[in-house]
C-alpha atoms as a PDB file:
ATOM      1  CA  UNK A   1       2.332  35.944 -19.898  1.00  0.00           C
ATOM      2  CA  UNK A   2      -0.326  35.960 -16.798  1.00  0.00           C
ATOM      3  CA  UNK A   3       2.361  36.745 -14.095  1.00  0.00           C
ATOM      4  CA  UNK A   4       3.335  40.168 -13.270  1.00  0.00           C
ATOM      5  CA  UNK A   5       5.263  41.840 -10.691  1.00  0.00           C
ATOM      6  CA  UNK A   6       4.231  44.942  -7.876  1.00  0.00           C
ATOM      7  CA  UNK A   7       6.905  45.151  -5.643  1.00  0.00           C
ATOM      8  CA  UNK A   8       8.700  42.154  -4.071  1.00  0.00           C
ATOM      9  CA  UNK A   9       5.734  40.069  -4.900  1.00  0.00           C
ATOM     10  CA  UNK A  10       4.853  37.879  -7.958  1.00  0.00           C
ATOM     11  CA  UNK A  11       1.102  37.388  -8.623  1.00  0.00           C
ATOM     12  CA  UNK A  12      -0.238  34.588 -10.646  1.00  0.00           C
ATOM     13  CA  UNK A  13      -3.131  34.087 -12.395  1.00  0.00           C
ATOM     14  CA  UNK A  14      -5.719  31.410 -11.479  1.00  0.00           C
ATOM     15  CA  UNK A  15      -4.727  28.785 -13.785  1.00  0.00           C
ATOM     16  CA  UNK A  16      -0.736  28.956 -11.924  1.00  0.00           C
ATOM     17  CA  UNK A  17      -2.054  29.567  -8.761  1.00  0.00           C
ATOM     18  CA  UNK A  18      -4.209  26.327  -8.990  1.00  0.00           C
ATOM     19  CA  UNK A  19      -1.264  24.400 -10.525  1.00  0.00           C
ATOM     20  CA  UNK A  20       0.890  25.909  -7.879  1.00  0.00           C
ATOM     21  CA  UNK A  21      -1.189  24.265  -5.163  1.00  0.00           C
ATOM     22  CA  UNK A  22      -1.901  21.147  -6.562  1.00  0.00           C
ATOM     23  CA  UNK A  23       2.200  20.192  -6.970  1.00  0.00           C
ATOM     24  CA  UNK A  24       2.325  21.562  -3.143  1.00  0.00           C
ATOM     25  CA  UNK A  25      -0.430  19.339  -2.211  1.00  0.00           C
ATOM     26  CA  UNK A  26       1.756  16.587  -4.099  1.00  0.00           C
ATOM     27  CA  UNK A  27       4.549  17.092  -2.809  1.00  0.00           C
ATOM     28  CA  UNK A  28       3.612  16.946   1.105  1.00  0.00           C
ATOM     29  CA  UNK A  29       1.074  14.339   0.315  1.00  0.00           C
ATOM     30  CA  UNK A  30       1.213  11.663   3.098  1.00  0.00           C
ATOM     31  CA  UNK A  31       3.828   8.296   1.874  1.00  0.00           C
ATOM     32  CA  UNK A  32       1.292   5.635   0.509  1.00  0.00           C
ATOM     33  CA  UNK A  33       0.469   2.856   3.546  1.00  0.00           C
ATOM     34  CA  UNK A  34       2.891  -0.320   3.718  1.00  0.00           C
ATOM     35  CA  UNK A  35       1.591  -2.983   1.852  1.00  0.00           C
ATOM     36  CA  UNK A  36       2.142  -6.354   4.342  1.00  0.00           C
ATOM     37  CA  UNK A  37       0.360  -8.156   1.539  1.00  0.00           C
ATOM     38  CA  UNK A  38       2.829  -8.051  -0.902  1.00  0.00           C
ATOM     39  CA  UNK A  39       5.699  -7.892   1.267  1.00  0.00           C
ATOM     40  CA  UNK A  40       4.440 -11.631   2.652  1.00  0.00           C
ATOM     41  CA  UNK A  41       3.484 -13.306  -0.474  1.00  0.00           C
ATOM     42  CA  UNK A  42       6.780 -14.190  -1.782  1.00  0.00           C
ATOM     43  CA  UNK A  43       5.851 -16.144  -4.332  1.00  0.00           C
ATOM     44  CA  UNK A  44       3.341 -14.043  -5.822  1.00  0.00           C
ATOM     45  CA  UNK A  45      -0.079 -15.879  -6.162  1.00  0.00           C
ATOM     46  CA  UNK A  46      -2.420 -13.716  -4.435  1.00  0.00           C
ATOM     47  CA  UNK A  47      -3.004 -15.720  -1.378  1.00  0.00           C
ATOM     48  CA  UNK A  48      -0.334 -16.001   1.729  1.00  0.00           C
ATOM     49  CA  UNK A  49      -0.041 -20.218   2.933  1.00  0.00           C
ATOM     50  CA  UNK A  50       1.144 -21.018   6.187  1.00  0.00           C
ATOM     51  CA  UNK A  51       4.959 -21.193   5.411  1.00  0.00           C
ATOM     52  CA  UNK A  52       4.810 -17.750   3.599  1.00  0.00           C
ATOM     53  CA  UNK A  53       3.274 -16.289   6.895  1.00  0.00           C
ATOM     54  CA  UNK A  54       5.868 -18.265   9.068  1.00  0.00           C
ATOM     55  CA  UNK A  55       8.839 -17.267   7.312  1.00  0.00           C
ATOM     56  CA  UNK A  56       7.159 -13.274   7.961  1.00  0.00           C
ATOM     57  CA  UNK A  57       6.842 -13.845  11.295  1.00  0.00           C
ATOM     58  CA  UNK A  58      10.422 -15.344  11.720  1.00  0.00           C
ATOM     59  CA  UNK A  59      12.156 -13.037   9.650  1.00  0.00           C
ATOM     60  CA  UNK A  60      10.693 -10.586  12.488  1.00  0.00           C
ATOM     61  CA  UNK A  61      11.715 -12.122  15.256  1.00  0.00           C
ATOM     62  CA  UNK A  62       8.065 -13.600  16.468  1.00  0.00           C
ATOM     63  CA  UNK A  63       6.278 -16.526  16.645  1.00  0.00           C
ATOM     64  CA  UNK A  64       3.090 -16.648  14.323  1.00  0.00           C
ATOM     65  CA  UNK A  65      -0.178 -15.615  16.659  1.00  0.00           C
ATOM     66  CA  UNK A  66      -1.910 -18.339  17.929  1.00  0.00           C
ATOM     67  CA  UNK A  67      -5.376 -17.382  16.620  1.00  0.00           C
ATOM     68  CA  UNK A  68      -4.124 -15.685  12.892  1.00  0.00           C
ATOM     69  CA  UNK A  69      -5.346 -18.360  10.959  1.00  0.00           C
ATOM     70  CA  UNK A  70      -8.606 -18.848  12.970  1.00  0.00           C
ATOM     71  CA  UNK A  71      -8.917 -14.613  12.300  1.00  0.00           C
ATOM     72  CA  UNK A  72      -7.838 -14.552   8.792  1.00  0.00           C
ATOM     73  CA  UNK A  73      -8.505 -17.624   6.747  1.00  0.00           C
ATOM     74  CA  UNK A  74     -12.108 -16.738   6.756  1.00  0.00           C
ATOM     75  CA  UNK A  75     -13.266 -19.760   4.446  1.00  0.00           C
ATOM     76  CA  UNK A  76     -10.781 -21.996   6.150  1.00  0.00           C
ATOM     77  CA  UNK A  77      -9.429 -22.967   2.877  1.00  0.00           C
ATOM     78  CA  UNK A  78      -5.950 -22.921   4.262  1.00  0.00           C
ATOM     79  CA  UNK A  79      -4.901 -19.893   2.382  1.00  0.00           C
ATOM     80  CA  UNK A  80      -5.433 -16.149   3.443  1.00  0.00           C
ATOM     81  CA  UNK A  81      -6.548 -13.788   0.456  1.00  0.00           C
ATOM     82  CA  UNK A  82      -6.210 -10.710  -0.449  1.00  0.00           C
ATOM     83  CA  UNK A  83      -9.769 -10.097   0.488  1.00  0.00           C
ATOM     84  CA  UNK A  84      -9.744 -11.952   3.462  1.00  0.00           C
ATOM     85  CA  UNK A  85      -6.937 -10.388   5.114  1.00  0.00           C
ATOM     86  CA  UNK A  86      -7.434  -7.452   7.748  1.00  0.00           C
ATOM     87  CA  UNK A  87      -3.933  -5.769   7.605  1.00  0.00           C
ATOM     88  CA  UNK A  88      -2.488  -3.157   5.805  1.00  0.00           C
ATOM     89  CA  UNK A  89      -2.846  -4.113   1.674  1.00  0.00           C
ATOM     90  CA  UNK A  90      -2.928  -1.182  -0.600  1.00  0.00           C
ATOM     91  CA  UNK A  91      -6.021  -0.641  -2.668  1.00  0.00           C
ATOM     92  CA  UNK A  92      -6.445  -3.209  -4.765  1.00  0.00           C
ATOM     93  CA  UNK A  93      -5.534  -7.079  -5.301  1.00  0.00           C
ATOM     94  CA  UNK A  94      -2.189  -7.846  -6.476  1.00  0.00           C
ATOM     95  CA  UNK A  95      -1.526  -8.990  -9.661  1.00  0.00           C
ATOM     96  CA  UNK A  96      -0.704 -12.863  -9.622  1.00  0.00           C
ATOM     97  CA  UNK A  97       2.161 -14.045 -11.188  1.00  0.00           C
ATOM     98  CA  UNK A  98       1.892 -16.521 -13.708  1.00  0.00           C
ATOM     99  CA  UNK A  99       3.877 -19.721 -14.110  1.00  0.00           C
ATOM    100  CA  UNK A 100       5.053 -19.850 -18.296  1.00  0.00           C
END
């Protein structure tokens, strides 16, 4: 075994020291950043429309900013995308759920 004992103390050897830190680094590792993306696109497609963002809005209490769409819909295609929107998304584009 690579652990022995002097005293009150335990001493590890490299390999469980370093595995020893790494699940305390895990464990107080910072929660991941909300995702507003996902939590707004209700139905799933990848892109938030206007009643998605609405219903958002009213669900907290506020009226949709006058100038979002002007800010986000970038191509003024009517949708926002994942790409196109400046708030808090996670790392990478959602998966779009497909109609069967």
């Amino acid at each position: 075994m690579s652990t022995f004992q002097r005293g009150k103390f335990i001493f590890l050897s490299k390999d469980y020291y370093d595995v020893a830190i790494d699940l305390i680094v895990w464990y107080y590792r910072p929660p991941p950043p909300p995702n507003f993306f996902d939590q707004i696109d209700l139905n799933k497609d990848g892109v938030l429309d206007k009643d998605e963002i609405e219903r958002y809005f009213q669900d907290l209490g506020h009226e949709v900013p006058e100038q979002l769409w002007e800010m986000e819909d970038k191509n003024k295609d009517g949708v926002i995308s994942w790409e196109e929107f400046s708030g808090p998304k996670g790392d990478s584009p959602p998966s779009v759920k497909e109609d069967l």
